[in-house]
PDB file of N, CA and C in Angstrom:
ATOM      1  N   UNK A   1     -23.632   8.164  -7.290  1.00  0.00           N
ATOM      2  CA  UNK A   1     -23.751   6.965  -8.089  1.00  0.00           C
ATOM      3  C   UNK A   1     -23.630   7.322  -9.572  1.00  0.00           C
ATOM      4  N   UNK A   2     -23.031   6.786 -10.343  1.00  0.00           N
ATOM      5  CA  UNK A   2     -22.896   6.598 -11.719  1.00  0.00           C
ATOM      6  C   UNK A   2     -24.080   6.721 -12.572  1.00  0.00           C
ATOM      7  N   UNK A   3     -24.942   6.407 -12.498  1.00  0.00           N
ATOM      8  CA  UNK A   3     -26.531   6.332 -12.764  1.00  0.00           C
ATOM      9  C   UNK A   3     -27.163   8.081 -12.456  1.00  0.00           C
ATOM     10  N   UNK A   4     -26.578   8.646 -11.345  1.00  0.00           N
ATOM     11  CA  UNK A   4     -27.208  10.194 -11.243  1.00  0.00           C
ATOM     12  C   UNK A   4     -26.513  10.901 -12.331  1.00  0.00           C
ATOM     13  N   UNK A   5     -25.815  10.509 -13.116  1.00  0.00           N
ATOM     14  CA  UNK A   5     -24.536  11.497 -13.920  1.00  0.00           C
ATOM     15  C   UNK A   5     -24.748  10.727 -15.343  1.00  0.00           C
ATOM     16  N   UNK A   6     -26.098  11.647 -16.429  1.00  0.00           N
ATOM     17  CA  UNK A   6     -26.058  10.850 -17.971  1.00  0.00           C
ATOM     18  C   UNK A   6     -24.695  11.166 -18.320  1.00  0.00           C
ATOM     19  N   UNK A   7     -24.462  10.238 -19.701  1.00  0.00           N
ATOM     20  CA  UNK A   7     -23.495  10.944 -20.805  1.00  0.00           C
ATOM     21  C   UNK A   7     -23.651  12.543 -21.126  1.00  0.00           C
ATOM     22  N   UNK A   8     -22.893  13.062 -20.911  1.00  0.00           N
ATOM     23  CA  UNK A   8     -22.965  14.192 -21.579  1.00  0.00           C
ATOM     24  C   UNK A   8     -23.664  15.334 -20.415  1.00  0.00           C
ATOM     25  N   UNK A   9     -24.203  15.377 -19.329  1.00  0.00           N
ATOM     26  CA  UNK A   9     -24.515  16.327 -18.263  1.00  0.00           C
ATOM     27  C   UNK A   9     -23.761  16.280 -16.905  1.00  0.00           C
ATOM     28  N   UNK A  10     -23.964  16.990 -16.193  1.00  0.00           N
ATOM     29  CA  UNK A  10     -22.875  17.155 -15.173  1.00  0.00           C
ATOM     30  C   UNK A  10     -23.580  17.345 -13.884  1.00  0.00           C
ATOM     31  N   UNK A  11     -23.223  17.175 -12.484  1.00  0.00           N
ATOM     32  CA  UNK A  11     -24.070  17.314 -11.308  1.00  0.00           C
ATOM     33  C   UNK A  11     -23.314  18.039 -10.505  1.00  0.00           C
ATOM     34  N   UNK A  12     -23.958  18.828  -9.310  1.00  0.00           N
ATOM     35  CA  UNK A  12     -22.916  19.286  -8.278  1.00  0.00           C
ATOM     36  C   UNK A  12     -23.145  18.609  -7.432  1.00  0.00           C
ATOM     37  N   UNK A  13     -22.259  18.728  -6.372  1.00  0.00           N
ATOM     38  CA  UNK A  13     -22.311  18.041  -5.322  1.00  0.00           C
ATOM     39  C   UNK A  13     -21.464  18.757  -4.059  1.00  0.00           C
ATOM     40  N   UNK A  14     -22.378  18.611  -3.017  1.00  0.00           N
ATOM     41  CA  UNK A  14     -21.908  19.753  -1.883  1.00  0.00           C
ATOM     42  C   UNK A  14     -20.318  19.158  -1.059  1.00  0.00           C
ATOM     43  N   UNK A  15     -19.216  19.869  -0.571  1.00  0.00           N
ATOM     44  CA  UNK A  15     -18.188  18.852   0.018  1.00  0.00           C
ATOM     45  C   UNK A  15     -18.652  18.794   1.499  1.00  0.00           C
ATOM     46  N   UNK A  16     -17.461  18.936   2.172  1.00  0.00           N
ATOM     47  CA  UNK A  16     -17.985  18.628   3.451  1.00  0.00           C
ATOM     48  C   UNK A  16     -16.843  19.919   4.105  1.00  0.00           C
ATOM     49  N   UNK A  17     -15.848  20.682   3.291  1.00  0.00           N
ATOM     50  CA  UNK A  17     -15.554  21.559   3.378  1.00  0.00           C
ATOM     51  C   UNK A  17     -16.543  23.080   2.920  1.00  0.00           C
ATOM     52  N   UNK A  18     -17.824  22.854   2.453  1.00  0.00           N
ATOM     53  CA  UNK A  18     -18.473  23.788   1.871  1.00  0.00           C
ATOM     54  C   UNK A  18     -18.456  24.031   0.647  1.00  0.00           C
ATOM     55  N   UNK A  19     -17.286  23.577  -0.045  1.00  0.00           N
ATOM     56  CA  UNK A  19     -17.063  23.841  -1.362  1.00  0.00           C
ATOM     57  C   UNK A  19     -18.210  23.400  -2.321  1.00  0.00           C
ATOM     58  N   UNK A  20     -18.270  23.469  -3.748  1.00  0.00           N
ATOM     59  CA  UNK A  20     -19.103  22.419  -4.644  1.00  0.00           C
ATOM     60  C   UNK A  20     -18.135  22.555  -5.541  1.00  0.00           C
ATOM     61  N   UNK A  21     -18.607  21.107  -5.732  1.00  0.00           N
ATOM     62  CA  UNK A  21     -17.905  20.108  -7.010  1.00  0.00           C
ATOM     63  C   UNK A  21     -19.234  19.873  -8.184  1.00  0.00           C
ATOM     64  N   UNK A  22     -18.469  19.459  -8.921  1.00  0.00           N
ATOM     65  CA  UNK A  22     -19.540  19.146 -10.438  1.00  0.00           C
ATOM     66  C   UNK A  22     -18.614  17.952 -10.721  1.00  0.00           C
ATOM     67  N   UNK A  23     -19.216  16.563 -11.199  1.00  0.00           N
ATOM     68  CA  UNK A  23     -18.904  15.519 -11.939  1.00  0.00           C
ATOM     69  C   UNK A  23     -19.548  15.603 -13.271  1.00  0.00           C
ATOM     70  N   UNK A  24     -19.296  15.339 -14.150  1.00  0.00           N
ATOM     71  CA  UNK A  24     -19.368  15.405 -15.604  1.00  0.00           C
ATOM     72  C   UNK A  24     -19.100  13.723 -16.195  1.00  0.00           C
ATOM     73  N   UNK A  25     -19.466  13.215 -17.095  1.00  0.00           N
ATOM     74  CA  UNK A  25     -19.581  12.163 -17.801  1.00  0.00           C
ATOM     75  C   UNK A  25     -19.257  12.048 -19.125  1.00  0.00           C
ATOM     76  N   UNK A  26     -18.280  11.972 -19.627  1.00  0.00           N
ATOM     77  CA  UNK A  26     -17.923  11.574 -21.456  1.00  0.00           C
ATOM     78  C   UNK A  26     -17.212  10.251 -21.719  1.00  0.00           C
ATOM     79  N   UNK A  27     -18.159   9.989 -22.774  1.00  0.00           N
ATOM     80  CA  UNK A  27     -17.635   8.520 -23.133  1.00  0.00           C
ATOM     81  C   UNK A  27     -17.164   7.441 -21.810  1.00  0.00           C
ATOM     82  N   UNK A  28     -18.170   7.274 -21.160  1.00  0.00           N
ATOM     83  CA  UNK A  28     -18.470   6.091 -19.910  1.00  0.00           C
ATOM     84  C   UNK A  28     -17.234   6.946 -18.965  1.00  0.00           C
ATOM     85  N   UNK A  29     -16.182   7.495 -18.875  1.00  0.00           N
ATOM     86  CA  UNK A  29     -15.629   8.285 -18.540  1.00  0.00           C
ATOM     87  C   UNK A  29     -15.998   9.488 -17.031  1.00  0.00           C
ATOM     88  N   UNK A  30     -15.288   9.749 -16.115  1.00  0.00           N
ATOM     89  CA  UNK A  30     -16.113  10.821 -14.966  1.00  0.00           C
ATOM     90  C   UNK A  30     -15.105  11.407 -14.537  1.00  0.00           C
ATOM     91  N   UNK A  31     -15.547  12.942 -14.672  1.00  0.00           N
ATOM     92  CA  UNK A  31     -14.567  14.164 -14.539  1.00  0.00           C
ATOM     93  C   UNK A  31     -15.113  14.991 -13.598  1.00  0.00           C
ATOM     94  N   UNK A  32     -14.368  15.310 -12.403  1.00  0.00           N
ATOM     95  CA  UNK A  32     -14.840  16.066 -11.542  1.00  0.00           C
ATOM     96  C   UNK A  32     -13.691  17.237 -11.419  1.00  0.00           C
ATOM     97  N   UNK A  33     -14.836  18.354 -10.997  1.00  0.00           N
ATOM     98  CA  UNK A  33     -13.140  19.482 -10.779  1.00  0.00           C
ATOM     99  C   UNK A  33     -14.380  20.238  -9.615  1.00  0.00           C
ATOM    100  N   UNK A  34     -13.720  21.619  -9.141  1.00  0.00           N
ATOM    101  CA  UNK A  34     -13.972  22.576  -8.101  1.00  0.00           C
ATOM    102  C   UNK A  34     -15.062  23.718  -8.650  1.00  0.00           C
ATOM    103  N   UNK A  35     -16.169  23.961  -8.612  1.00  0.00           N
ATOM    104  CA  UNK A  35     -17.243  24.251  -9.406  1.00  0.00           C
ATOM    105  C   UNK A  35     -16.775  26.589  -9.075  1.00  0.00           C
ATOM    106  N   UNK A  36     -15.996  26.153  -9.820  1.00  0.00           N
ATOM    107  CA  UNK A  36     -15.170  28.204  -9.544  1.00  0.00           C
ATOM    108  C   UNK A  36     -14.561  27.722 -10.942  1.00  0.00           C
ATOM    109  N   UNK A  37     -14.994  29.559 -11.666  1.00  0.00           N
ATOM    110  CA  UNK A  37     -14.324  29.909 -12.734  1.00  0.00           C
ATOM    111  C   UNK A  37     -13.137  30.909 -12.233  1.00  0.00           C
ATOM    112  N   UNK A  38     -11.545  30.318 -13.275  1.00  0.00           N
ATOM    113  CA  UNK A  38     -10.435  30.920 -12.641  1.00  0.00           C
ATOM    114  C   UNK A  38     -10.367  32.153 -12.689  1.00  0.00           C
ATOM    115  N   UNK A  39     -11.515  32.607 -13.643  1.00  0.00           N
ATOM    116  CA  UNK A  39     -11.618  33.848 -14.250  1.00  0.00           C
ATOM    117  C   UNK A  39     -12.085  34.908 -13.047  1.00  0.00           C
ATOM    118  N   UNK A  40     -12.745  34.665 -12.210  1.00  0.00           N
ATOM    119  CA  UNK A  40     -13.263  36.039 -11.393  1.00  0.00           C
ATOM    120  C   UNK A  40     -13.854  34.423 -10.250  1.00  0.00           C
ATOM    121  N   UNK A  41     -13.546  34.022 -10.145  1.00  0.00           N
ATOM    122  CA  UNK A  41     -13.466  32.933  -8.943  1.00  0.00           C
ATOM    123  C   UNK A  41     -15.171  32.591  -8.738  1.00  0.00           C
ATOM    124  N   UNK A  42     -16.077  33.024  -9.569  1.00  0.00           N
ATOM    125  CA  UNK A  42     -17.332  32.520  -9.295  1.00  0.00           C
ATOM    126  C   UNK A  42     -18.138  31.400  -9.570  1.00  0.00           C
ATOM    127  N   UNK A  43     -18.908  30.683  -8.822  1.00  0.00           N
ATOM    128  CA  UNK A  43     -19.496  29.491  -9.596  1.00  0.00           C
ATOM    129  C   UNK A  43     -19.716  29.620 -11.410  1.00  0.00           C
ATOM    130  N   UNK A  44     -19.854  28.279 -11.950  1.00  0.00           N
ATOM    131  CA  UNK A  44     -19.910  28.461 -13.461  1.00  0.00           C
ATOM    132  C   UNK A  44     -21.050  28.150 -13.404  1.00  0.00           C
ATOM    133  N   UNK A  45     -22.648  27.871 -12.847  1.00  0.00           N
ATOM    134  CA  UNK A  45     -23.463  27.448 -13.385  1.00  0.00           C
ATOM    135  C   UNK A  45     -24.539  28.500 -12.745  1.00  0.00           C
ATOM    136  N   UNK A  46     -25.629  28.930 -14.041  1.00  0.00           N
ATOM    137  CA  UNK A  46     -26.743  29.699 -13.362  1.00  0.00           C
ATOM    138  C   UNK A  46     -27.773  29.516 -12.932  1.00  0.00           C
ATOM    139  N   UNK A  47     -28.228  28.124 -13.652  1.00  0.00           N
ATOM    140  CA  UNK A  47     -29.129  27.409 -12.884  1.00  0.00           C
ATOM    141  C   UNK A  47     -28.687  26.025 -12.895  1.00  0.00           C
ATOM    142  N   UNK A  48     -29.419  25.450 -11.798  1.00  0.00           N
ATOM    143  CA  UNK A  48     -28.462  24.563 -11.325  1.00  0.00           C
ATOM    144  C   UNK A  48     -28.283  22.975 -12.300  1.00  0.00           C
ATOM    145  N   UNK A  49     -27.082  22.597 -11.969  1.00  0.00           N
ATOM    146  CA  UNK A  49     -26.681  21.666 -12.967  1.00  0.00           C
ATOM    147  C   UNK A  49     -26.206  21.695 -13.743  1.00  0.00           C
ATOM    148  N   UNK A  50     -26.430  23.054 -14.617  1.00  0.00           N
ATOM    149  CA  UNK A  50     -26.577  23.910 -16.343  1.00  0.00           C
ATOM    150  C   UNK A  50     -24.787  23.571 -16.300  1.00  0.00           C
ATOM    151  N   UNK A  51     -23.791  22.803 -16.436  1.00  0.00           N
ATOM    152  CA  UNK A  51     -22.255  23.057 -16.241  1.00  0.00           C
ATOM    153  C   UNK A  51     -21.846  23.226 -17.617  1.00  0.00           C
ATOM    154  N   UNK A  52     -22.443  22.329 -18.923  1.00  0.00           N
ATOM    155  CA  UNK A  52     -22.134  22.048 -20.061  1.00  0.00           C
ATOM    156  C   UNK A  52     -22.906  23.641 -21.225  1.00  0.00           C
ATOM    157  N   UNK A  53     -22.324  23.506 -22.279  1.00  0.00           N
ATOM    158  CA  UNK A  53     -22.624  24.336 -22.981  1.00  0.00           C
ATOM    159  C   UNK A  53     -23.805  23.690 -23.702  1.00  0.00           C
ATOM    160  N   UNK A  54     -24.599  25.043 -24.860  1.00  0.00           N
ATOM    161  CA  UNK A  54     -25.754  23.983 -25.457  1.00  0.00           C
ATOM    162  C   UNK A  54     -25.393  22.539 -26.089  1.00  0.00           C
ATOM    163  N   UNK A  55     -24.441  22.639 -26.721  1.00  0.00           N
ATOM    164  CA  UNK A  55     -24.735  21.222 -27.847  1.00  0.00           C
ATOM    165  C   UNK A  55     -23.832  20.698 -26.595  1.00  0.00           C
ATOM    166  N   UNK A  56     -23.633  20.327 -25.168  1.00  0.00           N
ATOM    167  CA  UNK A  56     -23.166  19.497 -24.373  1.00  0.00           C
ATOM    168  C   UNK A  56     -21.623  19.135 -24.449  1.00  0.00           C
ATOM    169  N   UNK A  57     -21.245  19.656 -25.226  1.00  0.00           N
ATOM    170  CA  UNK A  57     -19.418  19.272 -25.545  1.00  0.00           C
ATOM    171  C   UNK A  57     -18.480  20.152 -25.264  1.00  0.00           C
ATOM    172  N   UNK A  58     -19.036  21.282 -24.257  1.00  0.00           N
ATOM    173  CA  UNK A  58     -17.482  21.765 -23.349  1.00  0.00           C
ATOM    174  C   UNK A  58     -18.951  22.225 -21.738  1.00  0.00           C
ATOM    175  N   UNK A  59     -17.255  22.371 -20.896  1.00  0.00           N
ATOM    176  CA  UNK A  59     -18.324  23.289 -19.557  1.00  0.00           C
ATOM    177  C   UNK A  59     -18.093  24.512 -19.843  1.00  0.00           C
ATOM    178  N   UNK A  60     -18.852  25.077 -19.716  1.00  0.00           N
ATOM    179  CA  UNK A  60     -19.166  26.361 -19.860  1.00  0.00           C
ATOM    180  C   UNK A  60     -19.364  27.645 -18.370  1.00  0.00           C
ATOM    181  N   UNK A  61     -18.782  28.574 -18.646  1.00  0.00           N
ATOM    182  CA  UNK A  61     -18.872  29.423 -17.600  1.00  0.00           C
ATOM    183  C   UNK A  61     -20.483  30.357 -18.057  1.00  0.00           C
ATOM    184  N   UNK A  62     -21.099  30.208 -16.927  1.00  0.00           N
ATOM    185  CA  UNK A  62     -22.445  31.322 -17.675  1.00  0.00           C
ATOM    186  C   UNK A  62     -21.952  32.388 -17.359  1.00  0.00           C
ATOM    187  N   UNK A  63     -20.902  33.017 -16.216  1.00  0.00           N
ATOM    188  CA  UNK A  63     -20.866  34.817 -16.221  1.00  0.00           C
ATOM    189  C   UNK A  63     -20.133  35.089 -17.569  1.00  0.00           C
ATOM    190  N   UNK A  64     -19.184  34.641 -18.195  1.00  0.00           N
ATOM    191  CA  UNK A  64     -18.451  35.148 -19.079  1.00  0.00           C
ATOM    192  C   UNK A  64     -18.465  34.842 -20.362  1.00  0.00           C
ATOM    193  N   UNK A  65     -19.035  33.091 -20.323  1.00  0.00           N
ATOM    194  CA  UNK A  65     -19.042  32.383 -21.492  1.00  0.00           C
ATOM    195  C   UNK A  65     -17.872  31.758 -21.305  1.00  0.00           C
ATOM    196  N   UNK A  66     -16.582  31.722 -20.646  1.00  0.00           N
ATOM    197  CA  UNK A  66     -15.362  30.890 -20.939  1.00  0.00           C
ATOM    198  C   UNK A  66     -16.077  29.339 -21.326  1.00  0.00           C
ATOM    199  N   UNK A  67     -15.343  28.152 -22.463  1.00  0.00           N
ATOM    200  CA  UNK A  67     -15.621  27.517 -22.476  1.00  0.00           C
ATOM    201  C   UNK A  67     -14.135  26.798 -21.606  1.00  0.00           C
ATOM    202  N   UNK A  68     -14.498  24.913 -21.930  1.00  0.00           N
ATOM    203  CA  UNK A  68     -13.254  24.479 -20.847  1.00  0.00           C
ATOM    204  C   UNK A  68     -13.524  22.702 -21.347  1.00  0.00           C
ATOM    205  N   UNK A  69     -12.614  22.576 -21.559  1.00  0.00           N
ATOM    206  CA  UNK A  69     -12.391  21.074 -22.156  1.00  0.00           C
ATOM    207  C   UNK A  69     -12.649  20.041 -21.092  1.00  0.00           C
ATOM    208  N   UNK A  70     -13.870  19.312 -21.408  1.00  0.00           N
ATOM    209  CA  UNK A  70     -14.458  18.535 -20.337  1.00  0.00           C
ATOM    210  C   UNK A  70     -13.149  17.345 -19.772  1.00  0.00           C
ATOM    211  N   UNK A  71     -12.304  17.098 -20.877  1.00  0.00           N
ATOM    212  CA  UNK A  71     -11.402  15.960 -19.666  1.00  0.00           C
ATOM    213  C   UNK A  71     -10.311  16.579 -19.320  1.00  0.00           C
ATOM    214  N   UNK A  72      -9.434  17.628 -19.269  1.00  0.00           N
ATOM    215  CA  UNK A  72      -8.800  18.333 -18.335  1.00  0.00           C
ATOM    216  C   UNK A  72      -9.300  19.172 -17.850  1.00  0.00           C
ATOM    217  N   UNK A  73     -10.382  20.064 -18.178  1.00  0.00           N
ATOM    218  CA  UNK A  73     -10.587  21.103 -17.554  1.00  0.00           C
ATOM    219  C   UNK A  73      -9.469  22.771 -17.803  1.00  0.00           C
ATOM    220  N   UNK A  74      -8.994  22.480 -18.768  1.00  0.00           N
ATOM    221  CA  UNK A  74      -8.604  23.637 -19.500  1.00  0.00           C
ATOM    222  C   UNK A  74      -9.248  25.094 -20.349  1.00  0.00           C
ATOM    223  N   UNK A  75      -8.587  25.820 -20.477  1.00  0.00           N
ATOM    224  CA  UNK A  75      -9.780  27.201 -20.632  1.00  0.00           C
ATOM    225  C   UNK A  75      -9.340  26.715 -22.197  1.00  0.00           C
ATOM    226  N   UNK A  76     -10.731  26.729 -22.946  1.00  0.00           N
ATOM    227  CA  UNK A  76     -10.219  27.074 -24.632  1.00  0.00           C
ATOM    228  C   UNK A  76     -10.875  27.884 -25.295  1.00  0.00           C
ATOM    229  N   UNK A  77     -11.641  29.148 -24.707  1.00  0.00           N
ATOM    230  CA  UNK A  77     -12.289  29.820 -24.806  1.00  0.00           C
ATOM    231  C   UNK A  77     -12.663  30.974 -24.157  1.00  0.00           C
ATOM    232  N   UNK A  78     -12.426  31.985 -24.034  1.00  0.00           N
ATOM    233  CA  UNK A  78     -12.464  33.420 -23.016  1.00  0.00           C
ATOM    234  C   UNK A  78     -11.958  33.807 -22.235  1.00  0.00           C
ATOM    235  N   UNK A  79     -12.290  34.703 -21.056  1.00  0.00           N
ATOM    236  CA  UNK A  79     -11.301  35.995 -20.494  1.00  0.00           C
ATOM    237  C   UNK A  79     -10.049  35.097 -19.686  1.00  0.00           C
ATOM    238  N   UNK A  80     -10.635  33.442 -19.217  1.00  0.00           N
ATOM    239  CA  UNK A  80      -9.688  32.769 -18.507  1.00  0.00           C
ATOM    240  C   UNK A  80      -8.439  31.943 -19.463  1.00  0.00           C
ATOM    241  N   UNK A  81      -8.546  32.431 -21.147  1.00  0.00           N
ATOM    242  CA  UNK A  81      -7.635  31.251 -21.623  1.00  0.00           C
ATOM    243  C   UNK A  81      -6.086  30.971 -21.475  1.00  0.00           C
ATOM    244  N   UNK A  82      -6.102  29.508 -21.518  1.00  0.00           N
ATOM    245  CA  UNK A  82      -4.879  29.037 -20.835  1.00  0.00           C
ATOM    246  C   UNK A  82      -4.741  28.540 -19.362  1.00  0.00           C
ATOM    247  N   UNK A  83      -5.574  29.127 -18.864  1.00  0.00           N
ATOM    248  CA  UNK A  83      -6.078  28.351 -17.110  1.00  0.00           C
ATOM    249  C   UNK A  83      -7.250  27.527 -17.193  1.00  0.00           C
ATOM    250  N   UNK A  84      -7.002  26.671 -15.952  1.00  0.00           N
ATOM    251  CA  UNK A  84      -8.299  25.611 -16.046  1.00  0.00           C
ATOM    252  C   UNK A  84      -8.946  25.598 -14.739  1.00  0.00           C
ATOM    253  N   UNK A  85      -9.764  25.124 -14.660  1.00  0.00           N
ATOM    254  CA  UNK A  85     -10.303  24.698 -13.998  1.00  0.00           C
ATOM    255  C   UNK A  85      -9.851  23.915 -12.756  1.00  0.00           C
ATOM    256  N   UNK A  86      -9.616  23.637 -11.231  1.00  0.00           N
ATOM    257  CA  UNK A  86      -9.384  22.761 -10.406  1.00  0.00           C
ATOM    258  C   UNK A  86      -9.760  21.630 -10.420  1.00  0.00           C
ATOM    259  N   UNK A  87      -9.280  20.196 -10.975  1.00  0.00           N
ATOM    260  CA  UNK A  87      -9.566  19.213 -10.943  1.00  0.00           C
ATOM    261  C   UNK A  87      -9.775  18.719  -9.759  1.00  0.00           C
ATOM    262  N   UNK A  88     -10.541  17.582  -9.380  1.00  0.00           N
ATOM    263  CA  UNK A  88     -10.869  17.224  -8.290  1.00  0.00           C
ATOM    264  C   UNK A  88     -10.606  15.159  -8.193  1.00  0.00           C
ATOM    265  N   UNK A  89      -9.563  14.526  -7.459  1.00  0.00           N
ATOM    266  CA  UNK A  89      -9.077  13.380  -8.443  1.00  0.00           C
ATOM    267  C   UNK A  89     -10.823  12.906  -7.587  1.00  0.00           C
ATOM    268  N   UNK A  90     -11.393  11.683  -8.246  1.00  0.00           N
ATOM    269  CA  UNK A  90     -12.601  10.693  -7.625  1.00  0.00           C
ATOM    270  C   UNK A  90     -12.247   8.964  -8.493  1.00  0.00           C
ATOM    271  N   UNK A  91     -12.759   8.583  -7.506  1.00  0.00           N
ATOM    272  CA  UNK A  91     -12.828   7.063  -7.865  1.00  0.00           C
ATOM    273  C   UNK A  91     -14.023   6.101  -8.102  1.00  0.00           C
ATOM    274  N   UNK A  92     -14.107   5.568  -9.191  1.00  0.00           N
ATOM    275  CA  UNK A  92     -15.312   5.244 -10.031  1.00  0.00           C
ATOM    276  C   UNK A  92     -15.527   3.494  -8.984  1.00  0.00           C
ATOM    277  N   UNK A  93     -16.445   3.309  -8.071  1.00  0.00           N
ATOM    278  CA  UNK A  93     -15.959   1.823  -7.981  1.00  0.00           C
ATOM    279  C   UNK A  93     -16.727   0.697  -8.660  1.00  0.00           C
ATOM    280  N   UNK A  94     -16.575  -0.345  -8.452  1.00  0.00           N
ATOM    281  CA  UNK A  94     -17.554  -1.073  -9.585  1.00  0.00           C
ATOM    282  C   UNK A  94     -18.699  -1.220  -8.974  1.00  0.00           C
ATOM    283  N   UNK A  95     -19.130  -0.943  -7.474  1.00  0.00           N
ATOM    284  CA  UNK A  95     -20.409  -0.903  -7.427  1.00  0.00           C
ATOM    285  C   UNK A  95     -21.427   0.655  -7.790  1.00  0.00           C
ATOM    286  N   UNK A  96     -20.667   1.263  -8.452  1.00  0.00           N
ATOM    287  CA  UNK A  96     -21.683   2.395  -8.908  1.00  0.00           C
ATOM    288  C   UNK A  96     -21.241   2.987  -8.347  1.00  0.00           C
ATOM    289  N   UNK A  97     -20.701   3.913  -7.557  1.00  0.00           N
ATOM    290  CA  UNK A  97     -20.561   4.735  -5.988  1.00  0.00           C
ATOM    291  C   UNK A  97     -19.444   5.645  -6.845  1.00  0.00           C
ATOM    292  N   UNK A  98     -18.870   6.591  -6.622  1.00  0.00           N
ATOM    293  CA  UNK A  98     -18.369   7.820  -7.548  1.00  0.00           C
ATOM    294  C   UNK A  98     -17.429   8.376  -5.478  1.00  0.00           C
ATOM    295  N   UNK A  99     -16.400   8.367  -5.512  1.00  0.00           N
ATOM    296  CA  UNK A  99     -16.341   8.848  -4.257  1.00  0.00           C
ATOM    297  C   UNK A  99     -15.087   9.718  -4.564  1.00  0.00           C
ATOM    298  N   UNK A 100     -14.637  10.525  -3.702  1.00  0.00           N
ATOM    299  CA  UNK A 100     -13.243  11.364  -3.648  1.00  0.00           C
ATOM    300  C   UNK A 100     -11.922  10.458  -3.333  1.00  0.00           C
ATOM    301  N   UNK A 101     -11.275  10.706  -4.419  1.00  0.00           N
ATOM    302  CA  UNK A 101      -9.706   9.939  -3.876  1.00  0.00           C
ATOM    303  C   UNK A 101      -9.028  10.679  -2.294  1.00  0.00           C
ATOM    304  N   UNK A 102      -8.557   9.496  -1.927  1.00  0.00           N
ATOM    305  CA  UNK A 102      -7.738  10.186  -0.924  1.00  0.00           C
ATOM    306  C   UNK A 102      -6.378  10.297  -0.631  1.00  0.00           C
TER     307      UNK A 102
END
């Protein structure tokens, strides 16, 4: 739901393939991608949720520090730059509900 995801923080969420995803929120806006840095293929968050950097305005990798531009998901910052992140497409509906495109 739209309501679990403030401005500016990000959530994971388990698939049903095993994977995790993270949705993210900017400017009423919702960005989801594949919760793996391209950099050494490991989750980006160390404790959980943590996806965004301190002042909240990129995601952040905690093993390396790569940062990554919250609406593509591009590297603009460390060992991964120039690669991004796996976007993940989702659909916002108007009753609140946040689901995976198909």
């Amino acid at each position: 739901m739209t309501e679990d995801i403030p401005e500016r923080e990000a959530r994971a969420f388990d698939q049903v393939e095993g994977e995790t995803i993270f949705i993210t929120q900017r400017d009423g806006m919702f960005y989801a991608y594949k919760n793996i840095c391209p950099h050494l293929q490991v989750e980006l968050e160390f404790l959980e949720n943590q996806f965004l950097d301190y002042d909240h305005e990129y995601i952040q990798c905690s093993t390396h520090g790569a940062l990554f531009n919250v609406e593509t998901g591009e590297c603009i910052s460390g060992p991964c730059l120039g690669e991004a992140l796996t976007k993940v497409e989702i659909k916002v509906h108007s009753d609140g509900g946040i689901y995976l495109a198909e």
